[in-house]
C-alpha atoms as a PDB file:
ATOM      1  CA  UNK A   1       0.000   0.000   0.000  1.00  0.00           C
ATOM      2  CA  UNK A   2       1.394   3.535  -0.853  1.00  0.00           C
ATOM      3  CA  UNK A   3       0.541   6.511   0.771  1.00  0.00           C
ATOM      4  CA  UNK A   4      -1.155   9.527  -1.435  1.00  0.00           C
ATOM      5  CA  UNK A   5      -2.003  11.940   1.293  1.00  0.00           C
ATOM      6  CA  UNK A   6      -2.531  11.256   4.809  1.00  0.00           C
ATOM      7  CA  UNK A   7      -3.427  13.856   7.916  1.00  0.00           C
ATOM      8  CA  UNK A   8      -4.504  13.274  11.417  1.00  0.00           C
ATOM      9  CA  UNK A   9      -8.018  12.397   9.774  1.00  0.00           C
ATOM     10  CA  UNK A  10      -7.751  11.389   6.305  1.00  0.00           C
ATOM     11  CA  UNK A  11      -5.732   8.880   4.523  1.00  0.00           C
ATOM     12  CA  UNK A  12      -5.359   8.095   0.838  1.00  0.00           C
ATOM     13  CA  UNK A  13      -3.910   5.129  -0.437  1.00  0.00           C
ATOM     14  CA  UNK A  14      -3.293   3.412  -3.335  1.00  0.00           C
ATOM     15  CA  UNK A  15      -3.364  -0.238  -3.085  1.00  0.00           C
ATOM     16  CA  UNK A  16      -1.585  -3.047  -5.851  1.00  0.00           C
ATOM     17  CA  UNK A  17      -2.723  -6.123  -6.996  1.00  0.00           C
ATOM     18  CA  UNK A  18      -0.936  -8.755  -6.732  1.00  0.00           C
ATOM     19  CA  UNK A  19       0.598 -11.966  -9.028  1.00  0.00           C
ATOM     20  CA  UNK A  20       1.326 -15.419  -8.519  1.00  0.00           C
ATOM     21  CA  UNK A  21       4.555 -15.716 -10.183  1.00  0.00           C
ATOM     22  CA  UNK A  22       4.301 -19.671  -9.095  1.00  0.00           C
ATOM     23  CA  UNK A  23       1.501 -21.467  -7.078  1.00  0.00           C
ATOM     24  CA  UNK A  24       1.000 -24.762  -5.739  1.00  0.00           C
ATOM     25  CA  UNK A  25      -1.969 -26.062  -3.825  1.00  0.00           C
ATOM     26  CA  UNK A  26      -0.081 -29.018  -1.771  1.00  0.00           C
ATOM     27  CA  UNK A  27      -3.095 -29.906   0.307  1.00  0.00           C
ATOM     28  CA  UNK A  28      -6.173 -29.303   2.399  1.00  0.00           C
ATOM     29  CA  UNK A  29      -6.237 -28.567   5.484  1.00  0.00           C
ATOM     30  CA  UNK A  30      -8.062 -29.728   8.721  1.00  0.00           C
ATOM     31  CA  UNK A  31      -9.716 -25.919   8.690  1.00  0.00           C
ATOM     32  CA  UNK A  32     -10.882 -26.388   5.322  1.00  0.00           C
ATOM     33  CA  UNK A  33      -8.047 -23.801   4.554  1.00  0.00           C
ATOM     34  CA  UNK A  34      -5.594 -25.195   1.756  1.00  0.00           C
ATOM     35  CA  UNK A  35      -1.702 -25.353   2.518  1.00  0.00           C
ATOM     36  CA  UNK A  36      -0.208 -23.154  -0.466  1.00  0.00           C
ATOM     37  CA  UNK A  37       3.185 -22.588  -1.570  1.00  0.00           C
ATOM     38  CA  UNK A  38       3.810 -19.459  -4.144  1.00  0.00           C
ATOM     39  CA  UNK A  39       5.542 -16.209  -5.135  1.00  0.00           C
ATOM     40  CA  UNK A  40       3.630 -12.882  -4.921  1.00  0.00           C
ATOM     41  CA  UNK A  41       4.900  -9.751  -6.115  1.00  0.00           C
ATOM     42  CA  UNK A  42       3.066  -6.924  -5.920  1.00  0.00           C
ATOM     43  CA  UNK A  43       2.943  -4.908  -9.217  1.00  0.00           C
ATOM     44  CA  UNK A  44       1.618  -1.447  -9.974  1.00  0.00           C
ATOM     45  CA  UNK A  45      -2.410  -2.111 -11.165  1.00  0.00           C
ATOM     46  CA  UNK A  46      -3.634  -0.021  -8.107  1.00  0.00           C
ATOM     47  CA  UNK A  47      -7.138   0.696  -6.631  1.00  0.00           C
ATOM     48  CA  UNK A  48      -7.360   3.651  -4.515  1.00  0.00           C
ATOM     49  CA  UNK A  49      -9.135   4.346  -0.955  1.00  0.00           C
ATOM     50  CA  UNK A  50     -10.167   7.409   0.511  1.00  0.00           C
ATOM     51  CA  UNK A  51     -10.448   7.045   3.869  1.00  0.00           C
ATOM     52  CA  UNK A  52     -11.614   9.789   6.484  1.00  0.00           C
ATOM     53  CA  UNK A  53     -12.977   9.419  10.211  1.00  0.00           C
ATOM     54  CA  UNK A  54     -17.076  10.998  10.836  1.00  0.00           C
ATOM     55  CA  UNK A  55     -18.476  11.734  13.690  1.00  0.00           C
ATOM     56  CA  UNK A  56     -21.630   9.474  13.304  1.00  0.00           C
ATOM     57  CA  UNK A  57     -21.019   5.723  13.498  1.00  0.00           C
ATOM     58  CA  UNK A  58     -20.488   2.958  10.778  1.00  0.00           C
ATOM     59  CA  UNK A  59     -19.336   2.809   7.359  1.00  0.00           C
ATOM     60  CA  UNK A  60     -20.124   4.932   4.428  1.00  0.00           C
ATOM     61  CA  UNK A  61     -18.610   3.232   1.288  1.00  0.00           C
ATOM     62  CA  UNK A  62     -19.131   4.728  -2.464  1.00  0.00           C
ATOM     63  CA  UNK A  63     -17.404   3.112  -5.166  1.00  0.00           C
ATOM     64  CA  UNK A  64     -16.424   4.159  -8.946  1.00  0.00           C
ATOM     65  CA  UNK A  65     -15.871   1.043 -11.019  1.00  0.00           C
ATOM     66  CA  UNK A  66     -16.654  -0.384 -14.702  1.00  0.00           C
ATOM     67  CA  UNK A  67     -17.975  -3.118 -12.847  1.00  0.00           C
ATOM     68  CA  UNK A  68     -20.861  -4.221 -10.689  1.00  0.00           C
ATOM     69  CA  UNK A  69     -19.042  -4.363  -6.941  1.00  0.00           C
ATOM     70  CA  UNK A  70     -21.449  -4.747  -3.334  1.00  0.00           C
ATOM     71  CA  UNK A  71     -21.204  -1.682  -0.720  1.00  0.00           C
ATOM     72  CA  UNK A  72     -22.909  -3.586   2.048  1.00  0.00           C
ATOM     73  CA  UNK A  73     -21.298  -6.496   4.331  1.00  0.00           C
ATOM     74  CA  UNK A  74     -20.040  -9.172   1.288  1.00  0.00           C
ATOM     75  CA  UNK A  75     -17.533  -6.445   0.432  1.00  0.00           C
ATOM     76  CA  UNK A  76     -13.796  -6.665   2.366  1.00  0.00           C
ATOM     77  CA  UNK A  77     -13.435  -3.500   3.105  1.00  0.00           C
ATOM     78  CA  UNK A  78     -16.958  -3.077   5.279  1.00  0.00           C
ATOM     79  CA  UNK A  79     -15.857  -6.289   6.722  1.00  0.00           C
ATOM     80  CA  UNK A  80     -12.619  -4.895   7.831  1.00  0.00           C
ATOM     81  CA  UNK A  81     -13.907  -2.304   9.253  1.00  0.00           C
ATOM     82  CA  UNK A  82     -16.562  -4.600  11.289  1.00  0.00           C
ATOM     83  CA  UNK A  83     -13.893  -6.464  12.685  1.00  0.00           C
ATOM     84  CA  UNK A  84     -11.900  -3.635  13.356  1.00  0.00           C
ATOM     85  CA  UNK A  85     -14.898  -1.704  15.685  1.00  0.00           C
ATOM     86  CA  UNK A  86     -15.370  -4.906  17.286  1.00  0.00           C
ATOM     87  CA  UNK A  87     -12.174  -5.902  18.254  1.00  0.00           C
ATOM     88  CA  UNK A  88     -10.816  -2.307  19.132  1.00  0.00           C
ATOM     89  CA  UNK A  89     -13.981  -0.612  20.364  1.00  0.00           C
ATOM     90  CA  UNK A  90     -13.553   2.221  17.633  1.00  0.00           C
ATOM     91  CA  UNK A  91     -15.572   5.428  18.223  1.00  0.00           C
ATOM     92  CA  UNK A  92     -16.996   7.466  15.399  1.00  0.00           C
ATOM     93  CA  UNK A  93     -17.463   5.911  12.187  1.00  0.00           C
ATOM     94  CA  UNK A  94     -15.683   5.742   8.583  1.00  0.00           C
ATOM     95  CA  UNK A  95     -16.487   7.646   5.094  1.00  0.00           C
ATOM     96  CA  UNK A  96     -14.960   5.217   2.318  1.00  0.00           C
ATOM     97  CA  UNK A  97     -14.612   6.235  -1.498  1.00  0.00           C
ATOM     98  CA  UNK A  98     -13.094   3.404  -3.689  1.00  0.00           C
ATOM     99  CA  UNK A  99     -12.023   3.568  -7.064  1.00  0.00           C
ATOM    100  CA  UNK A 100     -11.555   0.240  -8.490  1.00  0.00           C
ATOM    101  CA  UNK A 101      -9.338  -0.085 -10.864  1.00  0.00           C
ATOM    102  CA  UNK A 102      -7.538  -4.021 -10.373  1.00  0.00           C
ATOM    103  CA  UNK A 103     -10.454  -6.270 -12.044  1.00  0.00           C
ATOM    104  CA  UNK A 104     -12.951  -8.018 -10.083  1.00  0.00           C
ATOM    105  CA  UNK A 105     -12.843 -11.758  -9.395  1.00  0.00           C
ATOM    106  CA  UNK A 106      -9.716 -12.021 -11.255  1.00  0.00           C
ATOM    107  CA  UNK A 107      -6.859 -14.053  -9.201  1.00  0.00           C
ATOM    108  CA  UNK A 108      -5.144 -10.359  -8.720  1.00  0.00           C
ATOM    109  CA  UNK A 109      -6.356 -10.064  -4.442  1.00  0.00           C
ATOM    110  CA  UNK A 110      -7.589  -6.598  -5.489  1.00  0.00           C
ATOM    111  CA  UNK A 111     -10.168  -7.398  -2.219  1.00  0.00           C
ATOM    112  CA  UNK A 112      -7.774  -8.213  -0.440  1.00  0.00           C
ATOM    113  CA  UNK A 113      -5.843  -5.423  -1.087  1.00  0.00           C
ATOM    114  CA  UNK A 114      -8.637  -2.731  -0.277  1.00  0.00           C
ATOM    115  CA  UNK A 115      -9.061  -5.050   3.196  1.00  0.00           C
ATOM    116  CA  UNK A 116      -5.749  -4.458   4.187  1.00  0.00           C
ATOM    117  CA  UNK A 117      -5.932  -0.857   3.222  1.00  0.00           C
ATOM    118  CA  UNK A 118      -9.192  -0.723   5.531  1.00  0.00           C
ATOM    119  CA  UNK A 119      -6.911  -2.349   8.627  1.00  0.00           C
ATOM    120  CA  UNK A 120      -4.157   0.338   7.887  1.00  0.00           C
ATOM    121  CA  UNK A 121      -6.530   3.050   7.305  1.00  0.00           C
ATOM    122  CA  UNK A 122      -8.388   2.129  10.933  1.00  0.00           C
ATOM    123  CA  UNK A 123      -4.646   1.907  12.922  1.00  0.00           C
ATOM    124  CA  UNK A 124      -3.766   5.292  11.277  1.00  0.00           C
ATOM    125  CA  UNK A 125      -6.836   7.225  12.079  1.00  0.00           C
ATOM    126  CA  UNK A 126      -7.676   5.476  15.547  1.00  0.00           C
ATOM    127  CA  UNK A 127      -4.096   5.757  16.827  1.00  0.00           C
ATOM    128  CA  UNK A 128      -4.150   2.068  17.531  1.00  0.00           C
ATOM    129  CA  UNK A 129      -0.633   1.633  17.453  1.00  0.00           C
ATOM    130  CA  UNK A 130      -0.406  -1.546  15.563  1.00  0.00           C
ATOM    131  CA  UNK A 131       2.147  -2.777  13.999  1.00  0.00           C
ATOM    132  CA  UNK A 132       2.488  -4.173  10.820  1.00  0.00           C
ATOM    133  CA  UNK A 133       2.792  -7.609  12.294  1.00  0.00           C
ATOM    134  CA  UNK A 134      -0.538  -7.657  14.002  1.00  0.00           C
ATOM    135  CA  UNK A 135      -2.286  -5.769  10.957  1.00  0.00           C
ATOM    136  CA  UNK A 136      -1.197  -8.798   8.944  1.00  0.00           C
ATOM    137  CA  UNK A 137      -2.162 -11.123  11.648  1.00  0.00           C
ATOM    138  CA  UNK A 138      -5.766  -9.615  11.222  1.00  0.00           C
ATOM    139  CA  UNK A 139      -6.307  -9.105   8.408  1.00  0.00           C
ATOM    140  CA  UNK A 140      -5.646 -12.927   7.791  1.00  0.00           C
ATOM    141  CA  UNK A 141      -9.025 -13.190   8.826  1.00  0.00           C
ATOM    142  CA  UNK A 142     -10.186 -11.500   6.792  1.00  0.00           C
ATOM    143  CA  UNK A 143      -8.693 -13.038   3.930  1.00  0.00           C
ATOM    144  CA  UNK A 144      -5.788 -15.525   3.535  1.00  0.00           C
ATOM    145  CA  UNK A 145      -4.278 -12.881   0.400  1.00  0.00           C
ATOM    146  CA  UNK A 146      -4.870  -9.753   2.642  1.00  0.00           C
ATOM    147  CA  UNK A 147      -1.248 -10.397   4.880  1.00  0.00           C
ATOM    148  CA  UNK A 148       0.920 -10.060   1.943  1.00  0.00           C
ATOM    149  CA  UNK A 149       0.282  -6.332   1.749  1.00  0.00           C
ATOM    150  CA  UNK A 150       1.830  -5.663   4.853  1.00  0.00           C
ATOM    151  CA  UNK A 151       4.802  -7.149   3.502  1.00  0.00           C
ATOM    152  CA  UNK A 152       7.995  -5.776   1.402  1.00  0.00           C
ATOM    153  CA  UNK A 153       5.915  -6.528  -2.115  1.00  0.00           C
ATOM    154  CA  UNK A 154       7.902  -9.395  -3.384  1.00  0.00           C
ATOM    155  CA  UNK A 155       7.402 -12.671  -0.837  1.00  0.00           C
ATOM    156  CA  UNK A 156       7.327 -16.870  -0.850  1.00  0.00           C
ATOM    157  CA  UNK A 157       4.061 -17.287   1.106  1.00  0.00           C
ATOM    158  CA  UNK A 158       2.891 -20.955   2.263  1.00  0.00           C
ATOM    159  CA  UNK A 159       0.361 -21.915   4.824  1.00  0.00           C
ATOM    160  CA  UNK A 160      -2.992 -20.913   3.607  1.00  0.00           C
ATOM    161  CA  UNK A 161      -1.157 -17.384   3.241  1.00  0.00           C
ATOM    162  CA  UNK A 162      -0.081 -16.189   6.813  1.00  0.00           C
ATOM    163  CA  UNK A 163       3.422 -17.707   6.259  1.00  0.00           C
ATOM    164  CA  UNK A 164       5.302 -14.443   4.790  1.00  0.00           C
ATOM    165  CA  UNK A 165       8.918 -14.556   3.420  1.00  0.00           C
ATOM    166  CA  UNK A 166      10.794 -11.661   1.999  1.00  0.00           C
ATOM    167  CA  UNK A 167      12.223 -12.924  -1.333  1.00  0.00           C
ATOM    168  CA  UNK A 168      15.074 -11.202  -3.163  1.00  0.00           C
ATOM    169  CA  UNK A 169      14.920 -11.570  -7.115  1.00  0.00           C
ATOM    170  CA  UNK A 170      15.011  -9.693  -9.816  1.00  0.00           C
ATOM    171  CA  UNK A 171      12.712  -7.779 -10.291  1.00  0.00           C
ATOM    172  CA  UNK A 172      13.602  -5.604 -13.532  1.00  0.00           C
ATOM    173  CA  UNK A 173      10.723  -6.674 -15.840  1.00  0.00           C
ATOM    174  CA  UNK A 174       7.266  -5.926 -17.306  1.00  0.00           C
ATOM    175  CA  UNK A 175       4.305  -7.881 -17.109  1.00  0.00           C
ATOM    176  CA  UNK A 176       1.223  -8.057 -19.515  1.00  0.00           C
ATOM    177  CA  UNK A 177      -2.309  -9.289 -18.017  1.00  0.00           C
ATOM    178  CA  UNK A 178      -5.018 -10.725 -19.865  1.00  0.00           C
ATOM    179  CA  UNK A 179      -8.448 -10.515 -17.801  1.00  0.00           C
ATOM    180  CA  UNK A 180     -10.779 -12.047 -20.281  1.00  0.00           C
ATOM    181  CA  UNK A 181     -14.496 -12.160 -19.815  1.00  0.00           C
ATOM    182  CA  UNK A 182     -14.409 -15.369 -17.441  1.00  0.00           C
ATOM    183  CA  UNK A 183     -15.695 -15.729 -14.052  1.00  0.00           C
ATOM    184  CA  UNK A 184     -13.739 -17.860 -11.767  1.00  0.00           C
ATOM    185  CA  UNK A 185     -15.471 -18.693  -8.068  1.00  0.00           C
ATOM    186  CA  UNK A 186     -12.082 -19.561  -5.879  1.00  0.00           C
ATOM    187  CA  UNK A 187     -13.753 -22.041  -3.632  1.00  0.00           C
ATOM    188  CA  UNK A 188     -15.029 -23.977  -6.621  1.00  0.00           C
ATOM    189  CA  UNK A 189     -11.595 -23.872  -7.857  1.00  0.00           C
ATOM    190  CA  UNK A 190     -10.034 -24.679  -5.105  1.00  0.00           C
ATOM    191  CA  UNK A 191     -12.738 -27.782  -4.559  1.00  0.00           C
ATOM    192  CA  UNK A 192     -11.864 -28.881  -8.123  1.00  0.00           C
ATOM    193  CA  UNK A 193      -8.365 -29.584  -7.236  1.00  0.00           C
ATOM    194  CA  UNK A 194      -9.779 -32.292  -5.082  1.00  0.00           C
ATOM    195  CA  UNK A 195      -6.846 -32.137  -2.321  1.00  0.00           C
ATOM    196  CA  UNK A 196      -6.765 -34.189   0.092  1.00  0.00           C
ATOM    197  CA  UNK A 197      -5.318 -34.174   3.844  1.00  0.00           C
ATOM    198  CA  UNK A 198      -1.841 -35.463   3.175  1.00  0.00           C
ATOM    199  CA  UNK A 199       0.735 -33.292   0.291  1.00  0.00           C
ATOM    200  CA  UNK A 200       0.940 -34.521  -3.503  1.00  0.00           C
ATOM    201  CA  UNK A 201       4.322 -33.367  -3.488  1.00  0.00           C
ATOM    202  CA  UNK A 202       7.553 -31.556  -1.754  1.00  0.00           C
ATOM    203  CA  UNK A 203       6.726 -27.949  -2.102  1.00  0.00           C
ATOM    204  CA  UNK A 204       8.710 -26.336  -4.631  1.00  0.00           C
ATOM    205  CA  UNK A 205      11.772 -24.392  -3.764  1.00  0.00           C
ATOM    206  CA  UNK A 206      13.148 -21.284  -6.141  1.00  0.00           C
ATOM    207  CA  UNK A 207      17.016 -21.365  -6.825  1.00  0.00           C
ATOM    208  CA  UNK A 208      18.587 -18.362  -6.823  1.00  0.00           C
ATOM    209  CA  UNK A 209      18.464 -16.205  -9.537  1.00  0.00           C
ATOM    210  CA  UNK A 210      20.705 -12.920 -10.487  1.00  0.00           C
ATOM    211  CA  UNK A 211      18.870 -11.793 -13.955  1.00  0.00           C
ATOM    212  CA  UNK A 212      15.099 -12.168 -15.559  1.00  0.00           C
ATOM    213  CA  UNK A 213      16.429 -14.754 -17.991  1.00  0.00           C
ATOM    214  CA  UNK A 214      17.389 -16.997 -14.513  1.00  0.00           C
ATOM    215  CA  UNK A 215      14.347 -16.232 -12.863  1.00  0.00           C
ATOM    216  CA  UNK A 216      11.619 -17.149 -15.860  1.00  0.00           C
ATOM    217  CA  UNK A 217      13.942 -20.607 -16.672  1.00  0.00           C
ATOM    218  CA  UNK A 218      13.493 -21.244 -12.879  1.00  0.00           C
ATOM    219  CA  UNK A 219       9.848 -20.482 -12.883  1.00  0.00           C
ATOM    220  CA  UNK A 220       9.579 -22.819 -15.858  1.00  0.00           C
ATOM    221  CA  UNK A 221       9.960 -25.635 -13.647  1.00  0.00           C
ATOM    222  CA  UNK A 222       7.070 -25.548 -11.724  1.00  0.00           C
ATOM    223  CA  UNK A 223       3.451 -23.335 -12.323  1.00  0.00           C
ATOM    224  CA  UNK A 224       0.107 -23.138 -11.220  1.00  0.00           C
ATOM    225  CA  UNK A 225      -1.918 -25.567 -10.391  1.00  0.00           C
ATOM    226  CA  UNK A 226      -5.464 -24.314 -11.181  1.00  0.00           C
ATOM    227  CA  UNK A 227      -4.090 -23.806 -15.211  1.00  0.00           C
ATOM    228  CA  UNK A 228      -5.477 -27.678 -16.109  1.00  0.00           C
ATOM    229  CA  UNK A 229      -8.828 -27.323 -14.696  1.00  0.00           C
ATOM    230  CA  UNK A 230      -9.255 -23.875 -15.580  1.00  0.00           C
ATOM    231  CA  UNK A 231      -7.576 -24.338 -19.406  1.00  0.00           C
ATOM    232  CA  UNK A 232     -10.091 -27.314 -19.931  1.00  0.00           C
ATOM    233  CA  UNK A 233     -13.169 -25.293 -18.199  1.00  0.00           C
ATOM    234  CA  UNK A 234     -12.002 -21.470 -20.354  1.00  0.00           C
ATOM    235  CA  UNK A 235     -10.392 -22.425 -23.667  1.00  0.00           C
ATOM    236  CA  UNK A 236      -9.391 -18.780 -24.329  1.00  0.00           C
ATOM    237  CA  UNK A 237      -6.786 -18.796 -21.411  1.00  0.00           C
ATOM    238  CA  UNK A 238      -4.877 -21.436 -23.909  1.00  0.00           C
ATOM    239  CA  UNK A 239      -4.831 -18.883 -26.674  1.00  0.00           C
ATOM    240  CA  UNK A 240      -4.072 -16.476 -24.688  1.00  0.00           C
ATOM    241  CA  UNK A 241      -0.863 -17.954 -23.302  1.00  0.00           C
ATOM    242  CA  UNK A 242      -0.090 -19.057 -26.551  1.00  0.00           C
ATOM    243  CA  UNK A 243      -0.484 -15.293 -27.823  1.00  0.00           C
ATOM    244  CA  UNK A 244       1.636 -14.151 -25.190  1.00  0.00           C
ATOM    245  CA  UNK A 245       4.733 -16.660 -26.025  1.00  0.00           C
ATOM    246  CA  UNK A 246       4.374 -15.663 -29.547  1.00  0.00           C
ATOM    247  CA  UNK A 247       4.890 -12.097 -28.800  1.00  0.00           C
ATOM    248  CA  UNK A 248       8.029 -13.019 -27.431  1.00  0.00           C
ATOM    249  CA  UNK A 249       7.238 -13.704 -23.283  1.00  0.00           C
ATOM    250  CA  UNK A 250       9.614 -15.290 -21.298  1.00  0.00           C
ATOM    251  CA  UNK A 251       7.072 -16.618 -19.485  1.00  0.00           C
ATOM    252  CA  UNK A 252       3.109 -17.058 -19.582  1.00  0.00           C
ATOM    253  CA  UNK A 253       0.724 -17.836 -16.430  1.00  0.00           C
ATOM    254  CA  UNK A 254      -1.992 -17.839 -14.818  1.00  0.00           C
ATOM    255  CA  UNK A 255      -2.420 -15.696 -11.304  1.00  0.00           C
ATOM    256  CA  UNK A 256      -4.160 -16.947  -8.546  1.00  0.00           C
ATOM    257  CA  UNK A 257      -7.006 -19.048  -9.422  1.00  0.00           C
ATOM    258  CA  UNK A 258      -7.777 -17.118 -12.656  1.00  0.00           C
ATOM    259  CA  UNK A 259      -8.244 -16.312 -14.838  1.00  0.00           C
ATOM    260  CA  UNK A 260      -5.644 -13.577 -15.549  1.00  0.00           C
ATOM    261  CA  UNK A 261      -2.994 -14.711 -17.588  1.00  0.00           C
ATOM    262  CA  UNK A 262       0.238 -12.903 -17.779  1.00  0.00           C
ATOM    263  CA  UNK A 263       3.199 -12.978 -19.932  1.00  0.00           C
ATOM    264  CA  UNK A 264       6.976 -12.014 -18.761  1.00  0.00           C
ATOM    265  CA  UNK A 265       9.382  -9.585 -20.447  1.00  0.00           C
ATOM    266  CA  UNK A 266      12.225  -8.400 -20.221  1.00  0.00           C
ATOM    267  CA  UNK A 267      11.745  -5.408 -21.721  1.00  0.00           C
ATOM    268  CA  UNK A 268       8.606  -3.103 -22.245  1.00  0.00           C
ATOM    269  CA  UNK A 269       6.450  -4.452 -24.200  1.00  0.00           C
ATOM    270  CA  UNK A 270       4.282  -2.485 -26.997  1.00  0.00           C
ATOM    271  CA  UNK A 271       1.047  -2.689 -25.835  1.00  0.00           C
ATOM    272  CA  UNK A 272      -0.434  -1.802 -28.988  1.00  0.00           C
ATOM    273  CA  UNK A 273       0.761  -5.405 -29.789  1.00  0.00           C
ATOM    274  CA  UNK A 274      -2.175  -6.769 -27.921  1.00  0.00           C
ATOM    275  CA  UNK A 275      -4.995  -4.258 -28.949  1.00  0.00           C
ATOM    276  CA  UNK A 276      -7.288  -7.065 -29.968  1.00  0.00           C
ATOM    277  CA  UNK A 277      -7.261  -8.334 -26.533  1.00  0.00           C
ATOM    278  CA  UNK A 278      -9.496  -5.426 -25.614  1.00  0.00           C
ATOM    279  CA  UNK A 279     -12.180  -7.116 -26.965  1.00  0.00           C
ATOM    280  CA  UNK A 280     -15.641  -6.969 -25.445  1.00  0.00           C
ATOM    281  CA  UNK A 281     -14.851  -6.705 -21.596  1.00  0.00           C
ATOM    282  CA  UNK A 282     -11.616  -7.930 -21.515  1.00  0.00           C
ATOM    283  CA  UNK A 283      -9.058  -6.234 -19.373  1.00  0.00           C
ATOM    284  CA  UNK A 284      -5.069  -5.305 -20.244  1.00  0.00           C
ATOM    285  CA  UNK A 285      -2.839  -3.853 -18.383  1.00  0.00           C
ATOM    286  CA  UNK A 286       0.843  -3.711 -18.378  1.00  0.00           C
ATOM    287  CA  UNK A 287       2.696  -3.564 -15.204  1.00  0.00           C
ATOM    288  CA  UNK A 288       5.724  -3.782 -13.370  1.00  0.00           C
ATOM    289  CA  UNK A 289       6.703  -5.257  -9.650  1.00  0.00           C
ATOM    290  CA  UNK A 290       6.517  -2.373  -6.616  1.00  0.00           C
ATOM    291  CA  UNK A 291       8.074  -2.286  -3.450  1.00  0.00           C
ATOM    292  CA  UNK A 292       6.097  -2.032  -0.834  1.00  0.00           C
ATOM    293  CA  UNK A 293       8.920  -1.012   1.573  1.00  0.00           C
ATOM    294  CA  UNK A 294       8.345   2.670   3.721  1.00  0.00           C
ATOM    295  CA  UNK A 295       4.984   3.218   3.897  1.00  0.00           C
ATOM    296  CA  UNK A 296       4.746   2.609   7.538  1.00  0.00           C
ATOM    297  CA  UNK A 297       6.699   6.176   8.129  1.00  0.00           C
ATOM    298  CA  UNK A 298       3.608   7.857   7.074  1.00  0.00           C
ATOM    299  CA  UNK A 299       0.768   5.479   8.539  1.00  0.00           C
ATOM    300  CA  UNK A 300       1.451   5.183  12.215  1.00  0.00           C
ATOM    301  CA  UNK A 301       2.328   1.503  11.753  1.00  0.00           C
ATOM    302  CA  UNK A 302       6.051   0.388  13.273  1.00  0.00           C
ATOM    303  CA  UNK A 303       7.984  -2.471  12.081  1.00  0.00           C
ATOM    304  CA  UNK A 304       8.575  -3.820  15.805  1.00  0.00           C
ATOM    305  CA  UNK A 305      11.875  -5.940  16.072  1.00  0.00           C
ATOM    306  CA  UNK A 306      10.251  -9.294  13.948  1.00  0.00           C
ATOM    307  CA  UNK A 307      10.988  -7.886  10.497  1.00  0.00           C
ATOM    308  CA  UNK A 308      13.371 -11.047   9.806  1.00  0.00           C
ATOM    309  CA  UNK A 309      10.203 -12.683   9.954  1.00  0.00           C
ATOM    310  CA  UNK A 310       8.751 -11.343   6.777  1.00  0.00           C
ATOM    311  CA  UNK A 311       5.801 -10.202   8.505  1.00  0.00           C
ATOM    312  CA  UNK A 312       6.541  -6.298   8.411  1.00  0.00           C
ATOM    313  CA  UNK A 313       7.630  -3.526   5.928  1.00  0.00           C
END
């Protein structure tokens, strides 16, 4: 999350998606949680959150967006702020304006990303004195994406997301993503997988890697485990990816459980390359990884002394 403006009373943020440059679902878990084990980078497709305290109580949320999004509990960011009152006892209430940009039900935690925002947005304004540690702790129950965005922007996370590991790679390259007209429900994706209680297989581990070139041929080796379901279920993700190799990707994917695609490069790509993608309701957008690092200076959040942990910016 990066700060746009932020006073005693009002806070604007913009907040990324993110991308599964790997994922693997190893298996379920006794919660009904699923053990994961993936790369996220967070790259710079941003919503952004205008946050300001009221005197009357609740939530007020508005939101500007191409497409259809809820206002009332179902959304993350009124459910953030629910928790938030009830855990903290907050006084006075919350005025919300959204502008939703990162696509809707797309495998890019653009929900999770406004949650998080909401838990930063309540420790800034409510002098709660969090720190980034226990705002990712929360907002894991929220949702198992949302404790990534407390983190540095580029992390191995495993557990059903909580587990949060700085990861140094390079980082010197350009996305493109694909949102085609598909809707993807994550539980039924994840209950298509058809994991069971014990691991399919040793988790993967990424070697290092000192240029792109190193990290795509390393990322090559391994991928994303909701691509056969999904490819079988949404034939266009296929010619998508292939589109994207033929324009001369490094690397093609699919984030999260869909059904963005991406492709790699090394350099920037043209864009106009890939005009016919816009096509009806599909989505591009070409992007690039972000740090995350610094924003607690400005939000009232403190990095305590667990930052080896990969917990905290």
């Amino acid at each position: 999350m990066l700060v746009q403006e932020s006073t005693d009373t009002h806070l604007i943020l913009n907040t990324p998606a993110k991308v599964n440059l790997f994922l693997e679902v190893l298996n379920k878990r006794p919660d009904g949680y699923h053990t994961i084990n993936s790369l996220f980078v967070a790259v710079s497709l941003f919503d952004t959150l205008k946050f300001a305290r009221t005197d009357s109580s609740g939530i007020s949320l508005t939101v500007s967006s191409d497409e259809l999004l809820p206002t009332g509990g179902e959304n993350l960011v009124v459910r953030s702020w629910e928790m938030m009152c009830e855990r903290f006892g907050l006084s006075g209430g919350l005025s919300v304006k959204l502008s939703k940009r990162i696509p809707i039900a797309a495998g890019l935690a653009g929900g999770s990303s406004d949650a998080s925002a909401t838990t930063l947005a309540c420790n800034h304004l409510f002098k709660l004195g969090l720190s980034y540690e226990q705002m990712a702790k929360i907002s894991a129950e929220i949702g198992s994406d949302c404790p990534f965005f407390f983190s540095t922007g580029c992390s191995s996370v495993g557990g059903r997301g909580e587990i949060i590991e700085p990861c140094e790679i390079p980082i010197d390259f350009w996305l493109v993503l694909v949102k085609p007209a598909v809707a993807v429900s994550t539980a039924t994706a994840y209950g298509q997988l058809g994991r069971g209680l014990t691991n399919y297989k040793p988790p993967f581990k990424l070697p290092s890697c000192r240029t792109v070139e190193d990290l795509a041929k390393a990322l090559a080796l391994t991928g994303n485990d909701f691509e056969p379901v999904q490819f079988s279920a949404h034939r266009e993700l296929i010619a998508i990816r292939d589109r994207l190799i033929g324009s001369g990707a490094l690397l093609t994917r699919m984030s999260g459980s869909g059904p963005t695609m991406f492709g790699l490069f090394r350099e920037e790509p043209d864009e106009q390359k890939f005009a016919d993608f816009k096509r009806g309701n599909w989505q591009l957008h070409t992007v690039r990884p972000i740090s995350l690092l610094g924003v607690h200076q400005k939000t009232g959040g403190n990095r305590g002394d667990n930052r080896s942990k990969g917990n905290l910016t």
